[in-house]
Structures are given as C-alpha cells and as structure tokens.
Protein backbone atom coordinates (compact mmCIF):
# COMPACT_ATOMS: atom_id res chain seq x y z
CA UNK A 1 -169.88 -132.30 135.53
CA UNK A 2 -172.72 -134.23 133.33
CA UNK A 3 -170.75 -137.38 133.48
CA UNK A 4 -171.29 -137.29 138.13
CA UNK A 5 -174.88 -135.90 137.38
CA UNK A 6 -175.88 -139.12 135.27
CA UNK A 7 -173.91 -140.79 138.08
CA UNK A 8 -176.02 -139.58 141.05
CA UNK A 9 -179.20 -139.89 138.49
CA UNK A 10 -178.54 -143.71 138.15
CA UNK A 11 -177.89 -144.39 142.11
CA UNK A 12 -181.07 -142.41 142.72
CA UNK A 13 -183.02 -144.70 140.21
CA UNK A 14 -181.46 -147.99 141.40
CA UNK A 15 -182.38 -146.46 145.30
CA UNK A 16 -185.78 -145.97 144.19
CA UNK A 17 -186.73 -148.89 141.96
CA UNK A 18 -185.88 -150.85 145.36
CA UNK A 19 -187.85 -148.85 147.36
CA UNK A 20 -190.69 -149.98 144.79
CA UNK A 21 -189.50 -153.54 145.25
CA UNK A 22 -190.03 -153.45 149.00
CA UNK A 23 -193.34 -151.80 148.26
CA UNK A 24 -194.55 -154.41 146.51
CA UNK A 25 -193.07 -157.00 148.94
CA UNK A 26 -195.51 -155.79 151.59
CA UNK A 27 -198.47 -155.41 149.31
CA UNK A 28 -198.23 -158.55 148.38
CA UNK A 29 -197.44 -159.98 151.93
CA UNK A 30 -200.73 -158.09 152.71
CA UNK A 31 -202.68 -159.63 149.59
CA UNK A 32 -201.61 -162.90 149.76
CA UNK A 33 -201.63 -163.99 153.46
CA UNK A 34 -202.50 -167.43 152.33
CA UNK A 35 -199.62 -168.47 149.76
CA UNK A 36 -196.48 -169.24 151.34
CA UNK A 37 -194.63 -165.79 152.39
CA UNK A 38 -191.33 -167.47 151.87
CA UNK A 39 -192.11 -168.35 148.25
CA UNK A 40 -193.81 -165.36 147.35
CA UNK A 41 -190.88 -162.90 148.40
CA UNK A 42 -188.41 -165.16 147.40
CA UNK A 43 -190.08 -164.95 143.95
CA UNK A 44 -190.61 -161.53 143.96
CA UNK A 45 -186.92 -160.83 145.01
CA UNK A 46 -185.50 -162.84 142.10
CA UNK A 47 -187.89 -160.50 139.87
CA UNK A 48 -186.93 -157.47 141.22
CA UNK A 49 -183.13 -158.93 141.48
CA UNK A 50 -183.06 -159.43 137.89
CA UNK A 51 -184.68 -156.05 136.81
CA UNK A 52 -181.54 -154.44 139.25
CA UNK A 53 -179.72 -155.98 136.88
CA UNK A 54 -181.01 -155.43 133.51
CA UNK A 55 -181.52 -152.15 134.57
CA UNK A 56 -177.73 -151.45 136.18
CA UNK A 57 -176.30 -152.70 132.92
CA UNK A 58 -178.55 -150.28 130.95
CA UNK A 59 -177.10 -147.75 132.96
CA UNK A 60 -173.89 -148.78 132.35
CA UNK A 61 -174.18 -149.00 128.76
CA UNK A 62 -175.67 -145.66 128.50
CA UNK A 63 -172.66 -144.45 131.03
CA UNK A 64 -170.35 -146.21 128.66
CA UNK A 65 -171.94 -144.67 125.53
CA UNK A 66 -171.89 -141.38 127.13
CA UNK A 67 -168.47 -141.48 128.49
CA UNK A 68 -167.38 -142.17 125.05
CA UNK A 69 -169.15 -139.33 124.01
CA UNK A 70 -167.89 -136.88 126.22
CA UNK A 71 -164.09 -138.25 125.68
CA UNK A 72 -164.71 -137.62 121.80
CA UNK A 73 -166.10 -134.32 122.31
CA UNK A 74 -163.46 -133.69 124.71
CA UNK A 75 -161.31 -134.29 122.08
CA UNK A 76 -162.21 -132.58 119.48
CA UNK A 77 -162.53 -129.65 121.57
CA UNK A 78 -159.07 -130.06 122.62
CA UNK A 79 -158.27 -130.34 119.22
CA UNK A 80 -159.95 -127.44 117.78
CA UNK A 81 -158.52 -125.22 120.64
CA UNK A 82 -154.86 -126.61 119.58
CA UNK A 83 -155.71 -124.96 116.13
CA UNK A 84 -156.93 -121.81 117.46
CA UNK A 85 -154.01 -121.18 119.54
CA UNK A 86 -151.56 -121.87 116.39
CA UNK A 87 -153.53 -120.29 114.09
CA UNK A 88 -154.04 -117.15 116.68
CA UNK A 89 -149.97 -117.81 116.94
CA UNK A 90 -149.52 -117.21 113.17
CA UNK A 91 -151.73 -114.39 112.99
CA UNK A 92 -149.47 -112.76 115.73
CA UNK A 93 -146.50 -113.65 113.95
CA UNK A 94 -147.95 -112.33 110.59
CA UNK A 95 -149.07 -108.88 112.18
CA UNK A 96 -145.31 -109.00 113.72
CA UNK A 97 -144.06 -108.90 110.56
CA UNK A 98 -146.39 -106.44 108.95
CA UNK A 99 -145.40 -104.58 111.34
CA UNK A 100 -141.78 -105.15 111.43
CA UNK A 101 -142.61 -104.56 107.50
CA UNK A 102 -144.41 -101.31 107.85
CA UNK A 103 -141.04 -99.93 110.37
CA UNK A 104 -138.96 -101.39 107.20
CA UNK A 105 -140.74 -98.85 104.42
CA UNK A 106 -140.97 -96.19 106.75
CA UNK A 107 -136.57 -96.91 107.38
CA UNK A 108 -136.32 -96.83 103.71
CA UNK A 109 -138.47 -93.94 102.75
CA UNK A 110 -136.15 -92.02 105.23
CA UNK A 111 -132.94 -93.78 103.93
CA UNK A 112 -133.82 -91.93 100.10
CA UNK A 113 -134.62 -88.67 101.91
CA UNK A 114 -130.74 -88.42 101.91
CA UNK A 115 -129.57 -87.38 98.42
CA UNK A 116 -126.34 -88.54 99.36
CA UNK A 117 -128.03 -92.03 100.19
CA UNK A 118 -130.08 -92.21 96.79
CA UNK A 119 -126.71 -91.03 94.88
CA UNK A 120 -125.00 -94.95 96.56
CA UNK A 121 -128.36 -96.28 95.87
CA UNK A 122 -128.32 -95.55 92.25
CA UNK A 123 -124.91 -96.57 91.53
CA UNK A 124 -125.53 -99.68 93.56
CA UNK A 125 -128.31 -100.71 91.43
CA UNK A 126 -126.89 -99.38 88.22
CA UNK A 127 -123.50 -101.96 89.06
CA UNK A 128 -125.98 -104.55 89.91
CA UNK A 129 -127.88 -104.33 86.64
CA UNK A 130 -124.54 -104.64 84.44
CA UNK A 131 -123.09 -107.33 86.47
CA UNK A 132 -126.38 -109.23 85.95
CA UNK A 133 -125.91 -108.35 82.11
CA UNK A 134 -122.17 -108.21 80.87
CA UNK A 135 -118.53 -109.28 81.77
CA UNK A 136 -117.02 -106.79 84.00
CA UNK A 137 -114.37 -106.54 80.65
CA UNK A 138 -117.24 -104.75 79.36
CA UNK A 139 -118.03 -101.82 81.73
CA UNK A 140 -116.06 -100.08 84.44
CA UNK A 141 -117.46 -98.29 87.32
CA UNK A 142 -116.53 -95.16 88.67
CA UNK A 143 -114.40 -93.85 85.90
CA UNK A 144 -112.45 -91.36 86.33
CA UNK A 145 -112.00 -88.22 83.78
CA UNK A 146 -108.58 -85.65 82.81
CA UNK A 147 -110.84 -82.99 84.19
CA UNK A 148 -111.47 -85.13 87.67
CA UNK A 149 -114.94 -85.60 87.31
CA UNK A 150 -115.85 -89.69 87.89
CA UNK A 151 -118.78 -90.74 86.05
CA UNK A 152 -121.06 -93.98 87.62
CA UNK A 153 -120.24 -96.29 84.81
CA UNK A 154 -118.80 -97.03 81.04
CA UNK A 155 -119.93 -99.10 78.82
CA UNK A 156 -116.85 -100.03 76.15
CA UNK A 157 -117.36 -100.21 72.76
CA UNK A 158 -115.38 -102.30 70.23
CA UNK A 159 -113.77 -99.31 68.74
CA UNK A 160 -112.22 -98.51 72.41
CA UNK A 161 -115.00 -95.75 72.23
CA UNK A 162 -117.35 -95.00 76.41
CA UNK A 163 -120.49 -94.57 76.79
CA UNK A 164 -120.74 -92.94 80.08
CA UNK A 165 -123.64 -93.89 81.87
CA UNK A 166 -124.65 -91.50 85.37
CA UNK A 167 -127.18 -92.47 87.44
CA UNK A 168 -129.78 -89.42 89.23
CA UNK A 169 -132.24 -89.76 91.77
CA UNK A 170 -134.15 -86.68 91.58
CA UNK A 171 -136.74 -87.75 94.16
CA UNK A 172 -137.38 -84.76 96.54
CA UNK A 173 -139.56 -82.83 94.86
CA UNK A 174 -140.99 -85.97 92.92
CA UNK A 175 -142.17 -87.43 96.37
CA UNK A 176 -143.97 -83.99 97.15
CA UNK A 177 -145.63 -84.28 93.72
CA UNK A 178 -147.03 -87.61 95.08
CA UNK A 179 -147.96 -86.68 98.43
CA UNK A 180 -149.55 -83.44 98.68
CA UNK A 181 -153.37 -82.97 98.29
CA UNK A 182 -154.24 -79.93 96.18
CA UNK A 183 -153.50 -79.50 92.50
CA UNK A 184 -151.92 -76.34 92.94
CA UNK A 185 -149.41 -77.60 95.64
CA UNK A 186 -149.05 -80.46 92.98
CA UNK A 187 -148.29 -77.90 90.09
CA UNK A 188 -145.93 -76.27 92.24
CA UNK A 189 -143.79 -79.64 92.88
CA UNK A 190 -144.20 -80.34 89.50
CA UNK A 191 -142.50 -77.40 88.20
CA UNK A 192 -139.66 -78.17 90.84
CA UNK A 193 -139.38 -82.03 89.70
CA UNK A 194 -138.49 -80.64 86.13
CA UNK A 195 -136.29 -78.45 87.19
CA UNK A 196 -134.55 -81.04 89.17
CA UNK A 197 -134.47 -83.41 85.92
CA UNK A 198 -133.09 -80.77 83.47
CA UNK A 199 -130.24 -79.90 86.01
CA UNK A 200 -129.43 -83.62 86.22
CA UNK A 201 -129.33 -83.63 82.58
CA UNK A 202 -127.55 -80.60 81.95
CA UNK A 203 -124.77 -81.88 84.50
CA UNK A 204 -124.20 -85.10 82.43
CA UNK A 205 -124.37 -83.04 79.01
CA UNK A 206 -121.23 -80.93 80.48
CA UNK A 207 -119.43 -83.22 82.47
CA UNK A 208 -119.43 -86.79 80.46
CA UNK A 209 -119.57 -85.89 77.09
CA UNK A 210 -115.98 -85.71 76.17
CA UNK A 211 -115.35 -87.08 72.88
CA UNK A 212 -111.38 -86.20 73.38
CA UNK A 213 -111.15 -88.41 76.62
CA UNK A 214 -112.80 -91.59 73.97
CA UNK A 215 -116.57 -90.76 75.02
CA UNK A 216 -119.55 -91.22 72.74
CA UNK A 217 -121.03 -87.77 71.76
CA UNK A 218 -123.91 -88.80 73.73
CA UNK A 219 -124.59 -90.20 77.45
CA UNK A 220 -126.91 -92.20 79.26
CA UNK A 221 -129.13 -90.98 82.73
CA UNK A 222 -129.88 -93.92 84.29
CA UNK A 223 -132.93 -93.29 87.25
CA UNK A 224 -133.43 -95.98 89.20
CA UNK A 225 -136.92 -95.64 90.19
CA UNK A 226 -139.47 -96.59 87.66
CA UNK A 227 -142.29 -94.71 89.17
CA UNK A 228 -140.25 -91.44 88.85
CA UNK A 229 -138.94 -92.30 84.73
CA UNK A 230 -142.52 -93.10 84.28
CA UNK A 231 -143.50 -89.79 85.18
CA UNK A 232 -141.05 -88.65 83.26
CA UNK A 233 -141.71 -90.19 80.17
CA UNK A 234 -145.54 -90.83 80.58
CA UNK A 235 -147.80 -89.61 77.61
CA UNK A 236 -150.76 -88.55 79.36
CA UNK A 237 -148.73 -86.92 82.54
CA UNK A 238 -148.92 -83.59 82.50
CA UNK A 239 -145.48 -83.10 83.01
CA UNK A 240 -144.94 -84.03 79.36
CA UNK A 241 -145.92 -80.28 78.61
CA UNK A 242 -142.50 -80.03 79.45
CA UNK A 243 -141.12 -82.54 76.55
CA UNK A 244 -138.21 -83.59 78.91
CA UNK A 245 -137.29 -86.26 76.79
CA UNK A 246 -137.52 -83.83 73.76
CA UNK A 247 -135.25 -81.57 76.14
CA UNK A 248 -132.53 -84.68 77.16
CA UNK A 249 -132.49 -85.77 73.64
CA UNK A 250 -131.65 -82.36 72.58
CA UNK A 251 -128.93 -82.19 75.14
CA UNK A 252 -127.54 -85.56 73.61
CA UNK A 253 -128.93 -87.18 77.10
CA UNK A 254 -130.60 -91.08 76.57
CA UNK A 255 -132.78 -90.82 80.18
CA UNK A 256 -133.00 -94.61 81.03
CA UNK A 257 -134.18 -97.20 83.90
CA UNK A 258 -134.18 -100.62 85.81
CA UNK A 259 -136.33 -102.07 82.92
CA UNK A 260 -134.87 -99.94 80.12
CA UNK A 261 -131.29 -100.19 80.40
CA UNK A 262 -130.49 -103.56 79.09
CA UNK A 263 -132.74 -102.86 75.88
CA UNK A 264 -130.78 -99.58 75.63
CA UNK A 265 -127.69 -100.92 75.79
CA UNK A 266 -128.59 -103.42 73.18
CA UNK A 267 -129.84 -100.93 70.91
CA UNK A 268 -126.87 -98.96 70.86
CA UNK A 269 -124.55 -102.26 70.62
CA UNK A 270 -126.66 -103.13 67.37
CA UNK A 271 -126.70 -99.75 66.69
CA UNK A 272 -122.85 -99.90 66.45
CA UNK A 273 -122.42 -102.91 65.07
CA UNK A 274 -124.25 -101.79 61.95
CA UNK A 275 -122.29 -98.62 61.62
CA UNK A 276 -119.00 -100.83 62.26
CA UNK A 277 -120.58 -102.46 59.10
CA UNK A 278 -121.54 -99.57 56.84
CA UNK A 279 -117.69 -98.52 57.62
CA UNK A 280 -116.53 -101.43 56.90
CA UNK A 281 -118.22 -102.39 54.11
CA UNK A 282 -117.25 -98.50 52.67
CA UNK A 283 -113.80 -99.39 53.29
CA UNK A 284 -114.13 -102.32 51.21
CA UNK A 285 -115.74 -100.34 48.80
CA UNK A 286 -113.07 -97.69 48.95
CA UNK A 287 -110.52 -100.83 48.37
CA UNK A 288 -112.08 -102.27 45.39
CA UNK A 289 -112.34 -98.55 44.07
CA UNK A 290 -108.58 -98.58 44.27
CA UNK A 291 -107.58 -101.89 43.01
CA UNK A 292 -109.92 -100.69 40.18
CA UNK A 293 -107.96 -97.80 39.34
CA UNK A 294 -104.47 -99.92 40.08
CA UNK A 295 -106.16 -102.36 36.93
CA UNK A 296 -106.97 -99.35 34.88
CA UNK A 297 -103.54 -97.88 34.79
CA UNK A 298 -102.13 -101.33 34.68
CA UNK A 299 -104.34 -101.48 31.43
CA UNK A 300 -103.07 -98.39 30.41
CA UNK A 301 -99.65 -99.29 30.51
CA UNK A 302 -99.98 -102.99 29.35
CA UNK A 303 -101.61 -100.90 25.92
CA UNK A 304 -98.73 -98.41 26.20
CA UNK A 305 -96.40 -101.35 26.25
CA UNK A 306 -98.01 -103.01 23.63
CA UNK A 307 -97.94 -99.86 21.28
CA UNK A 308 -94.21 -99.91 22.02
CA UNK A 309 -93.94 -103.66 20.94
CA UNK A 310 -95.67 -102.65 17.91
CA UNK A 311 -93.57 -99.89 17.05
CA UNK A 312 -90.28 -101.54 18.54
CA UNK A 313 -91.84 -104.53 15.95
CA UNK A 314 -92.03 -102.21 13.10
CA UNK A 315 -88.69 -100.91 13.39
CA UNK A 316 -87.11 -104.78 13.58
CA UNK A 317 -89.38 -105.24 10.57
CA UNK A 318 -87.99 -102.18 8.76
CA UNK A 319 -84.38 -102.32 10.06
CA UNK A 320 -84.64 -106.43 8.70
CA UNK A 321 -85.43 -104.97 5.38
CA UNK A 322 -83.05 -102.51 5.26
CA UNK A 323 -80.47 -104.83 6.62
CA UNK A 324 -81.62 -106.85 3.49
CA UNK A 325 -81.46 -104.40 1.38
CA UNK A 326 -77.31 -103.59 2.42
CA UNK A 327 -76.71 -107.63 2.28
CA UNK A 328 -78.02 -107.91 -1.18
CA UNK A 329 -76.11 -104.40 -2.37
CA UNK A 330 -73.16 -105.60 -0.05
CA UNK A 331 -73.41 -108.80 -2.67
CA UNK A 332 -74.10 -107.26 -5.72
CA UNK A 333 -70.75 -105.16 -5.05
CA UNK A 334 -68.89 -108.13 -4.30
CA UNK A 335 -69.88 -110.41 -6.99
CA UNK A 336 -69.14 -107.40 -9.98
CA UNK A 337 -65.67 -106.90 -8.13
CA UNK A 338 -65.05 -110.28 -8.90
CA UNK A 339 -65.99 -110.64 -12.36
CA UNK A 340 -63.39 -107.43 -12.90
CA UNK A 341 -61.31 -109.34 -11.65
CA UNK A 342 -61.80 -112.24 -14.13
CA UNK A 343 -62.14 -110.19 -16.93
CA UNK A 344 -58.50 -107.84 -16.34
CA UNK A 345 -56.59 -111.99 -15.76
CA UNK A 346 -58.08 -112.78 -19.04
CA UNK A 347 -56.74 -109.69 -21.11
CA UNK A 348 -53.77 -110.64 -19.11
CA UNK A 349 -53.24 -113.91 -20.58
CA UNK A 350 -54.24 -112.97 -24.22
C-alpha cells in the first residue's frame, strides 16, 4: 500500500510541475512579446524538459531505494514470523509432552497403588540392580524353599552359604503420610507406615532365615523407593522414635535400597572374606599346633630310642667284657691242661 501511494504522489508531482511549466510559458509569452516566441518557449521547454527529468529519476531512485526497503523489511518480517510459528510449534509440542508427561505420573502413581504391582516392581528392580552388578552364577532369583515359600533373590556365598534378599514396597500408608495436610492425620499414617515396615520385616525374619536350607542367619529387605528408606532411616524424622532399624537389626533384618544395595553386598562379601580368613588362618594355626605336638612326641621317642641305644650300648659294652673275661678263663684253662699234659709225658719217659 505505501509503495502505490508514493506512486500516485510522484505522477501527481510530475502532473503538477508541468502545469507550472505551462504557467510560466504564458507568463513569459505575456512578458516578453518582443523576443522571439519560438525561441523563448523552445528554451523554456528544454528547461522544464530537463527538470522532468532530473526530477523523474529522483523519483525513481527514491522508488528504487524504497522498494528495496520495503522488500528487506518484507523479509525480515517474513522471517521473523517463520520463527514465531516454529518456535510457537515447539512450545506446543513441549506442552504436548508435559502433558503427555503429567498423564504418565499420574499412570504410574496408580500403577503402585496395586500392591500386587509394587511387589513385580520391586523384584524387577531388585533383578535389574544385580544383573547390573554380578554374574547371574552369583545370585538366583525367585528361589524356592523346603517349606514352599520363594524368596526375591540369593546372593551365593563361597562357602555354598544364601543370603536371601526380599524386596517390600510398603507404600500405602507411606503415600498418605506425604499427602495429607494436618499433623495429626500425618501421625496417624505414620503409626500405620511402621506398622507396615515391622510386618514386612517380621515376614522375612520367619520365612527366609533358614540356616538348615544353607541361609545366612540374617536377611536382606530391599525397598525400592529411596524416598520411603529415607524415611525410614532418616535421623531427624520423627519416625525414628520408632528405632526401626534398631527393630530390623534386632530381628536379624539388613533394610536396604537402590543406592545401598551394592555397598551392602560388598560389605558383607568383605565381611566374609575376612572371616573365610580368620578360619583359615585358625586352621592353619590348629595345623601347626599339631605338627608341633607330632615333633614333640617324635622328640620323645627319638630320646626314648636313644636311652635304649645307650642302654642296648652298655649291655654290648658289658656283655664284650664279660665275653672277655670267659675267652681269657676259657685260655687260662686250656693252656694249664696242656702243660699237665707235658708234665705226666715227661714222668713218663723218666
């Protein structure tokens, strides 16, 4: 619309300044009545000609100019509204997925209103975590017990020994203790939470702890929620009035987590690994202890043996002399017997 306005403006000026031209023609027809009228308007034309020109190319410039103008402007407004309609695109998508986000949490907050769904969720991540930290040689899921109870996990020990590991979700009541308003309401689900907890724990404490079947006198409760083992083990919650690790430790029950189990595990494999070397380093002990006493009754008998050899030696030593003795009596007898003899062959002969 400005570009046909500065259009119209120019065609009225150029209609105008030779409106003014002919204007002046007849003035100076009028004025000058005695110089040639041919010369005078021919001049004057060429004058006014020229100035049609100079000024139709200003015009033309400034069209040009402002053309060039608008066609920039043009374009950067196309431009800019190019950006606005992605950028207003991404927001949409963005909100889209918020949204679709927002539908997502809800679908899972309803998914661990299910115990049954938290119980596969919890075993789910509780395989997930061991796969991510030890050969499957290591650990076997869903073990199954003499007394047909099937505990989450094992963990296998060098000595062929389990640790059972369960996994419980209690989060019913812990979700109340989040979401209602009043302290007392929160007291209330409080109190319910711990029962929850200690139940979980009991079960574990009478169901997996079979040292008979090759278990550890001990067992692991693996919760898979870190919010809700926080609260369970958090100092300044006041849910620690209730000392449940005191109570699980009491109950031989390690309560563990996403971010606690592989140090756990670790503990307890160092853990064994030094008592596999205080055993067998008192087995050793108990060896040399032996051979000890082998060497001392060897030495006893190598002393007994010896006080034989020194008797056995005294009685060659006495039995030599007295052996002696009989040769040199056994000679003594012989030589007078023959000098008898001598003397009764000499009588003889006399």
């Amino acid at each position: 619309m400005n570009t046909t306005f500065v259009i119209f403006a120019a065609f009225g000026f150029v209609i105008l300044v030779s409106v003014i031209a002919f204007l002046v023609s007849v003035l100076l027809k009028k004025r000058y009545a005695d110089i040639s009228q041919n010369q005078a308007i021919g001049d004057l034309q060429k004058t006014m000609t020229t100035m049609q020109v100079q000024i139709m190319e200003h015009l033309a410039n400034q069209l040009n100019a402002m053309q060039g103008r608008l066609d920039m402007s043009s374009g950067a407004l196309n431009k800019e509204m190019r950006s606005f309609v992605e950028k207003s695109t991404e927001i949409s998508g963005l909100l889209k997925n918020v949204e679709q986000s927002m539908q997502g949490v809800q679908t899972f907050q309803e998914i661990f209103k299910s115990p049954k769904l938290r119980g596969t969720w919890g075993e789910a991540s509780l395989e997930h975590l061991l796969s991510q930290f030890y050969p499957k040689e290591l650990y076997e899921l869903q073990h199954m017990f003499v007394s047909g109870e099937r505990a989450d996990a094992v963990f296998k020990l060098p000595d062929g020994r389990m640790l059972v590991i369960d996994a419980k979700f209690p989060a019913e009541n812990f979700t109340k203790l989040v979401e209602v308003p009043t302290e007392i309401e929160k007291d209330i689900a409080r109190a319910a939470f711990v029962r929850d907890v200690k139940a979980r724990i009991d079960e574990i404490a009478t169901k997996y702890i079979l040292p008979d079947e090759g278990t550890l006198d001990y067992a692991m409760m693996y919760v898979p929620a870190e919010a809700v083992y926080y609260e369970m083990i958090n100092p300044s919650s006041p849910m620690r009035k209730e000392d449940i690790t005191g109570y699980a430790w009491n109950k031989k029950i390690v309560v563990t987590s996403p971010n606690q189990l592989y140090l756990h595990l670790k503990t307890i494999e160092h853990w064994f690994h030094d008592v596999q070397m205080s055993r067998q380093t008192q087995e050793i002990i108990k060896r040399f202890t032996r051979i000890k006493k082998d060497g001392e009754k060897l030495a006893d008998d190598f002393r007994l043996l010896g006080k034989h050899l020194g008797n056995a030696q005294g009685a060659y030593d006495s039995s030599e002399k007295r052996l002696g003795l009989l040769v040199g009596k056994v000679d003594q007898l012989t030589k007078g017997n023959i000098e008898s003899k001598e003397l009764e062959s000499g009588e003889e002969n006399e």
